[in-house]
Protein backbone atom coordinates (compact mmCIF):
# COMPACT_ATOMS: atom_id res chain seq x y z
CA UNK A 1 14.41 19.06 -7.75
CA UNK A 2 14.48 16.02 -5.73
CA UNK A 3 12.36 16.80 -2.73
CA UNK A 4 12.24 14.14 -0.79
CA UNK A 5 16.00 13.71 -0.52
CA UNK A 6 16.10 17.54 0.63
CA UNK A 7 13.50 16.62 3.73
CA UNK A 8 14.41 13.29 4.33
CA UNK A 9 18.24 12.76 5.08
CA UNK A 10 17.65 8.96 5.94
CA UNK A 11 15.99 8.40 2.35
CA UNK A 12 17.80 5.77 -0.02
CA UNK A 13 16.17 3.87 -2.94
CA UNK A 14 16.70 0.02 -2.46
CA UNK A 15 19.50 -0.97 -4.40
CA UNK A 16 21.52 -4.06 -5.23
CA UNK A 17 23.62 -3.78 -2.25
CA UNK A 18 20.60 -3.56 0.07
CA UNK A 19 19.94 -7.33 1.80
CA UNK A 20 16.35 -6.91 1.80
CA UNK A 21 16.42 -5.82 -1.30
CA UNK A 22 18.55 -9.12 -2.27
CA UNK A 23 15.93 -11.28 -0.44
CA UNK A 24 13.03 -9.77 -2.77
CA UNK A 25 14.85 -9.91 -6.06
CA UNK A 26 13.74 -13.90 -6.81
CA UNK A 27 10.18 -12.25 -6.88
CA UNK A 28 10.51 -9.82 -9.73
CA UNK A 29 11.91 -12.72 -11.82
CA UNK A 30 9.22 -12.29 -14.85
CA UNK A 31 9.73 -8.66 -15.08
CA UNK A 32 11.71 -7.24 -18.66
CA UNK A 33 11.48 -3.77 -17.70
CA UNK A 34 12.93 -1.84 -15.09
CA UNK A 35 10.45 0.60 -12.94
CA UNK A 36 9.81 4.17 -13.26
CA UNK A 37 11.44 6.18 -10.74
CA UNK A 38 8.41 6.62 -8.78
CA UNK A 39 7.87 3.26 -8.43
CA UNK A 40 11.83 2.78 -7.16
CA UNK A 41 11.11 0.56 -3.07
CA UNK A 42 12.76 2.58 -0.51
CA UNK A 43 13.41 3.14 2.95
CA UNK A 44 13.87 5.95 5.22
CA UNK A 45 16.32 5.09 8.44
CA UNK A 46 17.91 7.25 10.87
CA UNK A 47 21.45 8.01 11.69
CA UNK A 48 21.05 6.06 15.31
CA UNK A 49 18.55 3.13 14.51
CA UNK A 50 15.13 3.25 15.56
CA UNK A 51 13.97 0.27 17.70
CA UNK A 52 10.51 0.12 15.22
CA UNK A 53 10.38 -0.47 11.70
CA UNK A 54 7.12 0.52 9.87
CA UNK A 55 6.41 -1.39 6.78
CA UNK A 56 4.54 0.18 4.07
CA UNK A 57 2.68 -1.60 1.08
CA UNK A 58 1.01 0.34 -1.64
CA UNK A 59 -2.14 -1.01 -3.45
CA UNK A 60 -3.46 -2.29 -6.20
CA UNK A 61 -1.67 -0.79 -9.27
CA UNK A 62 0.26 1.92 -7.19
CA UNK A 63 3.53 1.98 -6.44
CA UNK A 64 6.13 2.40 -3.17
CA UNK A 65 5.73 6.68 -4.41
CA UNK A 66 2.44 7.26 -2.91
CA UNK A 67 3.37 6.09 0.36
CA UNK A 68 6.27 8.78 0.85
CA UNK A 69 4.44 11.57 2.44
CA UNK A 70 3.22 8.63 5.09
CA UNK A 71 6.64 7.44 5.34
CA UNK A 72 8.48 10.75 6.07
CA UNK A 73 5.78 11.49 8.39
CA UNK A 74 6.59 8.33 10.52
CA UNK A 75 10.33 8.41 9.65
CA UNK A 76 10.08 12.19 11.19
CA UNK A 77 8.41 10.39 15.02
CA UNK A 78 11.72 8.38 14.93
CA UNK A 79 10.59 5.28 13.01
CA UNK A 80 12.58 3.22 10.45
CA UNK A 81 10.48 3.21 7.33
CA UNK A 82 10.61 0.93 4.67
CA UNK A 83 8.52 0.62 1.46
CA UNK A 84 9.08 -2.12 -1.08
CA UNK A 85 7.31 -2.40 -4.50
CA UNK A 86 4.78 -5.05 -5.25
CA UNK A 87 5.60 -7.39 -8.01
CA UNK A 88 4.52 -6.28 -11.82
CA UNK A 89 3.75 -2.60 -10.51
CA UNK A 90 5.42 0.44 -11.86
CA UNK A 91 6.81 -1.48 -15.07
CA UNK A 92 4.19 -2.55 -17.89
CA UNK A 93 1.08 -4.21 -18.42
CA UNK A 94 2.45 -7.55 -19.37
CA UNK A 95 4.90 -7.85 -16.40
CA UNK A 96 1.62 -6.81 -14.28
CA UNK A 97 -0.43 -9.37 -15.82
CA UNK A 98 2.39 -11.99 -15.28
CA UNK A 99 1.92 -11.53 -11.82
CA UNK A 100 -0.25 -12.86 -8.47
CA UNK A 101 -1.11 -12.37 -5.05
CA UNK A 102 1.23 -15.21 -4.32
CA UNK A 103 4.15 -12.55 -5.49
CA UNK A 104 2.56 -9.41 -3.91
CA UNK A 105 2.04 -11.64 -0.43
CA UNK A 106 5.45 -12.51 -1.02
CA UNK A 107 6.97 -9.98 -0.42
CA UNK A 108 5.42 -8.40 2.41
CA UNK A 109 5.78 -11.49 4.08
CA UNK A 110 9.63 -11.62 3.22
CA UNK A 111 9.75 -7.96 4.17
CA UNK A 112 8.22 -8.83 7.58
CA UNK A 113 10.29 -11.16 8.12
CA UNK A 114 13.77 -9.61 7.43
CA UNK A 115 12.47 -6.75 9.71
CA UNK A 116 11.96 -8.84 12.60
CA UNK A 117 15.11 -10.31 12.45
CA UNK A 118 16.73 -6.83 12.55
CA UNK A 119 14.03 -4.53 14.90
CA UNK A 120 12.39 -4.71 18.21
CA UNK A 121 8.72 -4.18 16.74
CA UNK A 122 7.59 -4.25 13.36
CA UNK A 123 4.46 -2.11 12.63
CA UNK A 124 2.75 -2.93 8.89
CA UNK A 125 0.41 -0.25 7.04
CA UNK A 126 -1.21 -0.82 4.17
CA UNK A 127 -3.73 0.94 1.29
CA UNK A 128 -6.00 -0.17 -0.73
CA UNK A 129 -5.41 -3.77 -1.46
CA UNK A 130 -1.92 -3.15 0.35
CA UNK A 131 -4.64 -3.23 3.62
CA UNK A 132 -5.68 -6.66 2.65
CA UNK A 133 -1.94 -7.77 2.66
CA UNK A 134 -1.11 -6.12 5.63
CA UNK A 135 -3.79 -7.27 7.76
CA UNK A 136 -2.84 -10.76 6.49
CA UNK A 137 0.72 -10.64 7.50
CA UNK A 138 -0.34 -8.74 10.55
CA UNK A 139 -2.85 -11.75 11.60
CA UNK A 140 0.39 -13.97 10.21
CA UNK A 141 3.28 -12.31 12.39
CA UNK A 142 1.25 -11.17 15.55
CA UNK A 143 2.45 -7.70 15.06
CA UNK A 144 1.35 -5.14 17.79
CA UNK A 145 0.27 -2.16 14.89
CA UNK A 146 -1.75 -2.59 12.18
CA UNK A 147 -3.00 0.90 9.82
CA UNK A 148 -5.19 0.28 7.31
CA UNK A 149 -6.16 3.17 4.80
CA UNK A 150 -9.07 2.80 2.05
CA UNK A 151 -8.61 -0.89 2.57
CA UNK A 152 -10.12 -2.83 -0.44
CA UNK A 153 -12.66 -5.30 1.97
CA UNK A 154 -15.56 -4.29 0.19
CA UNK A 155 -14.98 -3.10 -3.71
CA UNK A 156 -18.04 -0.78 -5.50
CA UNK A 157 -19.62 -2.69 -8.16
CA UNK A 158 -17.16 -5.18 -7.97
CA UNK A 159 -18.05 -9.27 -7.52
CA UNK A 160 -15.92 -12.49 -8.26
CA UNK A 161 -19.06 -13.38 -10.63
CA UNK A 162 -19.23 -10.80 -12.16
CA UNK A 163 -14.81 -10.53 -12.91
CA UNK A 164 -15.21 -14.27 -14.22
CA UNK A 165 -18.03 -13.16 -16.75
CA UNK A 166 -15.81 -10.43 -18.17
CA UNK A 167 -12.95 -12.39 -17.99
CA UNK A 168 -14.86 -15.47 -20.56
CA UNK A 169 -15.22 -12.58 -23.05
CA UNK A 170 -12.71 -9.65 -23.01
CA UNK A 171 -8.76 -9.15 -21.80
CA UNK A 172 -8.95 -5.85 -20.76
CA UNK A 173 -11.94 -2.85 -20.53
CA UNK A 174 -10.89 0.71 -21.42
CA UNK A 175 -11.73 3.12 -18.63
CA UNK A 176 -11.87 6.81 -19.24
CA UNK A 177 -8.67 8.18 -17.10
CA UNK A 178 -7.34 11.47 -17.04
CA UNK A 179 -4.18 12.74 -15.37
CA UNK A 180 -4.61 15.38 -12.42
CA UNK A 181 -1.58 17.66 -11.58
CA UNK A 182 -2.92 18.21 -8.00
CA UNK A 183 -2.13 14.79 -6.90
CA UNK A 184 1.56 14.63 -6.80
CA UNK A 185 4.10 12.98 -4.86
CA UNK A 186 7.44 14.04 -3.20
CA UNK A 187 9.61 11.33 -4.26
CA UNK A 188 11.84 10.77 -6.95
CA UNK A 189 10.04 10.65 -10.21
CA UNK A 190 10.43 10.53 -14.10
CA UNK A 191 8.99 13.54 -16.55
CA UNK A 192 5.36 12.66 -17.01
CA UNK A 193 5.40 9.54 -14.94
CA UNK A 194 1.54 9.84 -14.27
CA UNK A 195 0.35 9.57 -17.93
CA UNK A 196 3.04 6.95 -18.39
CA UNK A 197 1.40 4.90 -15.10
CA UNK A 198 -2.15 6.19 -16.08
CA UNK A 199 -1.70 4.50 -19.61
CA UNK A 200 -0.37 1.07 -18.90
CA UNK A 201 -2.73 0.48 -15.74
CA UNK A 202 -5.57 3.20 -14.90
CA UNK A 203 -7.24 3.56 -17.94
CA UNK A 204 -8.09 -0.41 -18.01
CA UNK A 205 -10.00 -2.75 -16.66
CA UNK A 206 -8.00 -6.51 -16.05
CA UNK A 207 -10.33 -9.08 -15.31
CA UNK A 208 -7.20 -11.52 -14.33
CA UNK A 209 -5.56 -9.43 -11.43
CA UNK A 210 -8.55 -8.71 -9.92
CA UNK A 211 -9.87 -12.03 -9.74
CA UNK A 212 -6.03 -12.27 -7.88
CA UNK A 213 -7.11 -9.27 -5.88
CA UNK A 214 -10.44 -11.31 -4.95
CA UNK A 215 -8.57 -13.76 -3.70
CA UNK A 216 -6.59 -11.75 -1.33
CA UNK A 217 -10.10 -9.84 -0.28
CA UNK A 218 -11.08 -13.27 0.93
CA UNK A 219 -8.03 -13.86 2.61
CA UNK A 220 -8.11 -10.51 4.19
CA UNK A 221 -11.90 -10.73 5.50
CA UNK A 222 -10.97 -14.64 6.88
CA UNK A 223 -7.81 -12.95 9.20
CA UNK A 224 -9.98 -9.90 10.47
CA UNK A 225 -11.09 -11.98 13.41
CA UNK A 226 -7.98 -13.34 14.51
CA UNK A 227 -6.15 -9.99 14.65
CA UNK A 228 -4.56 -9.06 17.99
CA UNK A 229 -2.72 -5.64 16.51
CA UNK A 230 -4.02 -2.41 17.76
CA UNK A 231 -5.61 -0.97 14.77
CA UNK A 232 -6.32 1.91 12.86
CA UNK A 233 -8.59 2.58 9.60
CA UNK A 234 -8.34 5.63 7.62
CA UNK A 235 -11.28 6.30 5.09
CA UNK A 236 -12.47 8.50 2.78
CA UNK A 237 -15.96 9.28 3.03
CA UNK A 238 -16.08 10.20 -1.01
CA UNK A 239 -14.21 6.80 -1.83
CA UNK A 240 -15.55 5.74 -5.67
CA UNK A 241 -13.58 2.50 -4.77
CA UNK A 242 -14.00 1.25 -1.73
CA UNK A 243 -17.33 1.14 0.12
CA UNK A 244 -16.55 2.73 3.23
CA UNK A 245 -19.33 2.80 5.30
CA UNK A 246 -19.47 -1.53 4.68
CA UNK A 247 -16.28 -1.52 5.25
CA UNK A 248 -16.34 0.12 8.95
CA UNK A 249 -19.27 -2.55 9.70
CA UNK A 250 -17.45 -5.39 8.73
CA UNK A 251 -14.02 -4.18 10.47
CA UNK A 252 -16.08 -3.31 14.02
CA UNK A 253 -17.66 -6.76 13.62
CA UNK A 254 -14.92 -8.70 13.38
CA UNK A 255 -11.66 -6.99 15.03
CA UNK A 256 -11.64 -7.41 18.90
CA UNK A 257 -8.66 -5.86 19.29
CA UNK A 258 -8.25 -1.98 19.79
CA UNK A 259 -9.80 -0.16 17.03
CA UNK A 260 -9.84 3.21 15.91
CA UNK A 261 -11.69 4.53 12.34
CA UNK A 262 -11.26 7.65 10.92
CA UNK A 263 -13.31 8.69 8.35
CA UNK A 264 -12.17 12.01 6.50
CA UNK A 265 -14.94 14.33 5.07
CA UNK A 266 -14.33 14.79 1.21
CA UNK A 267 -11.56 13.14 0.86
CA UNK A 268 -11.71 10.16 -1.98
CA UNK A 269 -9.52 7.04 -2.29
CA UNK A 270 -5.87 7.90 -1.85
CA UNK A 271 -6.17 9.83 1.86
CA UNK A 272 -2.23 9.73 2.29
CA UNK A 273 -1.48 12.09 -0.04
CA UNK A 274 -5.07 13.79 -1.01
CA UNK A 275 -4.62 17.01 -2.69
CA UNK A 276 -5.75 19.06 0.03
CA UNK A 277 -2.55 19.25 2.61
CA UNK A 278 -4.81 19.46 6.02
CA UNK A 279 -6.70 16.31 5.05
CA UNK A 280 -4.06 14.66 3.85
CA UNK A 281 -1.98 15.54 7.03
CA UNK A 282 -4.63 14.66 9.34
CA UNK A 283 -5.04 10.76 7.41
CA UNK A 284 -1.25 10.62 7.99
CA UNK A 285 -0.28 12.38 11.76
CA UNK A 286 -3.75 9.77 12.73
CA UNK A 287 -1.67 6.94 12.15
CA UNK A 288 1.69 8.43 13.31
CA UNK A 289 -0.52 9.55 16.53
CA UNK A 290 -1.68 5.39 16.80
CA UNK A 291 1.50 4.37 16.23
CA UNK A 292 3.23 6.35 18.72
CA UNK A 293 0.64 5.94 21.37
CA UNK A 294 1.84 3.57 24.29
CA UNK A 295 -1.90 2.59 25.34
């Protein structure tokens, strides 16, 4: 059964015929396989055409699916959601490994900049790395919202020395990654798509993307201090990825703009759609709540 199409009547996959998804095409130019459903950009607009787009950008070796429970909470408060897929995510290891964080910047900032042209305000959320991306286009395109959930500042037992090292001796590490039913989405998705997903990027270790996700990190921390968005930061206080606690110091140290962190009790790295439906409700009406507040 295809939920979200039953709760959403606004949802449509990107397809050829879209014209943003035309604009981002030129970036998936090294891929040879097409995504997995779940991975499929979309957007979710209403019948009369909200005023405010909200772009969402996944993280690090997710895809566009983990943001839908986010994006038909906003598209529910009358917002235009859209959600586009990063380059070399969703498709296989290779295509992944072919990419950068010139791509993945890419097309945010492409996505940005096609909504513009086409809404009143643009409002940018991001998780994971998609946080370090969408504070950089938010410092880039002075937009007036900026959410930011689990976002990858501050990585646990992670260090650019430390990548580089690996990366002299070894390709790839194996990391010991099982699939777990209670996390599931409510977008359109293939049979199995998890162990499919969990296969070709959870269950290893790439030196060379990360040292790409390093460089957006830096990039992320350097536009902190020249953000003028109202902001919100969801974390999860049992995060094994990011360091959230470090991460809340650095953010209240260097955003002067409006600022608001949540930190949820239990809940690990992927707060929009936790497998516990109040928690993961309460990341998700927090940043519908910011987003929809006029102060």
């Amino acid at each position: 059964m295809n939920e979200i199409v039953e709760l959403c009547e606004g949802y449509k996959r990107l397809s050829d015929l879209d014209p943003l998804f035309e604009l981002l095409q030129p970036y998936y130019h090294m891929e040879k396989t097409k995504p997995l459903l779940c991975a499929t950009p979309w957007k979710m607009v209403q019948k009369v055409k909200s005023n405010t787009a909200v772009l969402l950008i996944h993280g690090f070796q997710g895809y566009p699916g983990e943001m839908d429970y986010l994006g038909l909470k906003l598209y529910q408060s009358n917002f235009d959601v859209y959600c586009p897929r990063l380059p070399g995510h969703g498709v296989n290891a290779q295509d992944f490994l072919n990419t950068n964080k010139d791509d993945w910047l890419s097309v945010a900032r492409t996505s940005v900049g096609y909504l513009k042209k086409e809404y009143d305000n643009v409002f940018v959320v991001g998780h994971s790395m998609g946080g370090l991306i969408a504070t950089i286009v938010a410092k880039e395109f002075n937009l007036e919202r900026l959410g930011l959930i689990s976002p990858a500042f501050i990585i646990k037992g992670f260090s650019k020395f430390k990548v580089n090292l690996i990366n002299l001796f070894k390709k790839e590490i194996e990391i010991d990654w099982h699939s777990d039913s209670s996390f599931w989405g409510i977008c359109e998705r293939d049979e199995k798509d998890d162990i499919t997903l969990g296969k070709t990027y959870w269950s290893k270790l790439r030196p060379r993307p990360l040292l790409e996700l390093n460089k957006l990190k830096e990039m992320g921390t350097r536009s902190l201090s020249k953000i003028t968005s109202k902001t919100i930061c969801i974390l999860g206080e049992k995060d094994p990825s990011v360091d959230s606690i470090k991460v809340e110091s650095l953010l209240k140290s260097k955003i002067s703009s409006p600022l608001e962190i949540i930190t949820i009790e239990g809940v690990n790295h992927l707060c929009q759609y936790f497998n516990e439906e109040d928690k993961r409700d309460y990341c998700n009406d927090s940043i519908v709540k910011s987003f929809t507040d006029l102060g």
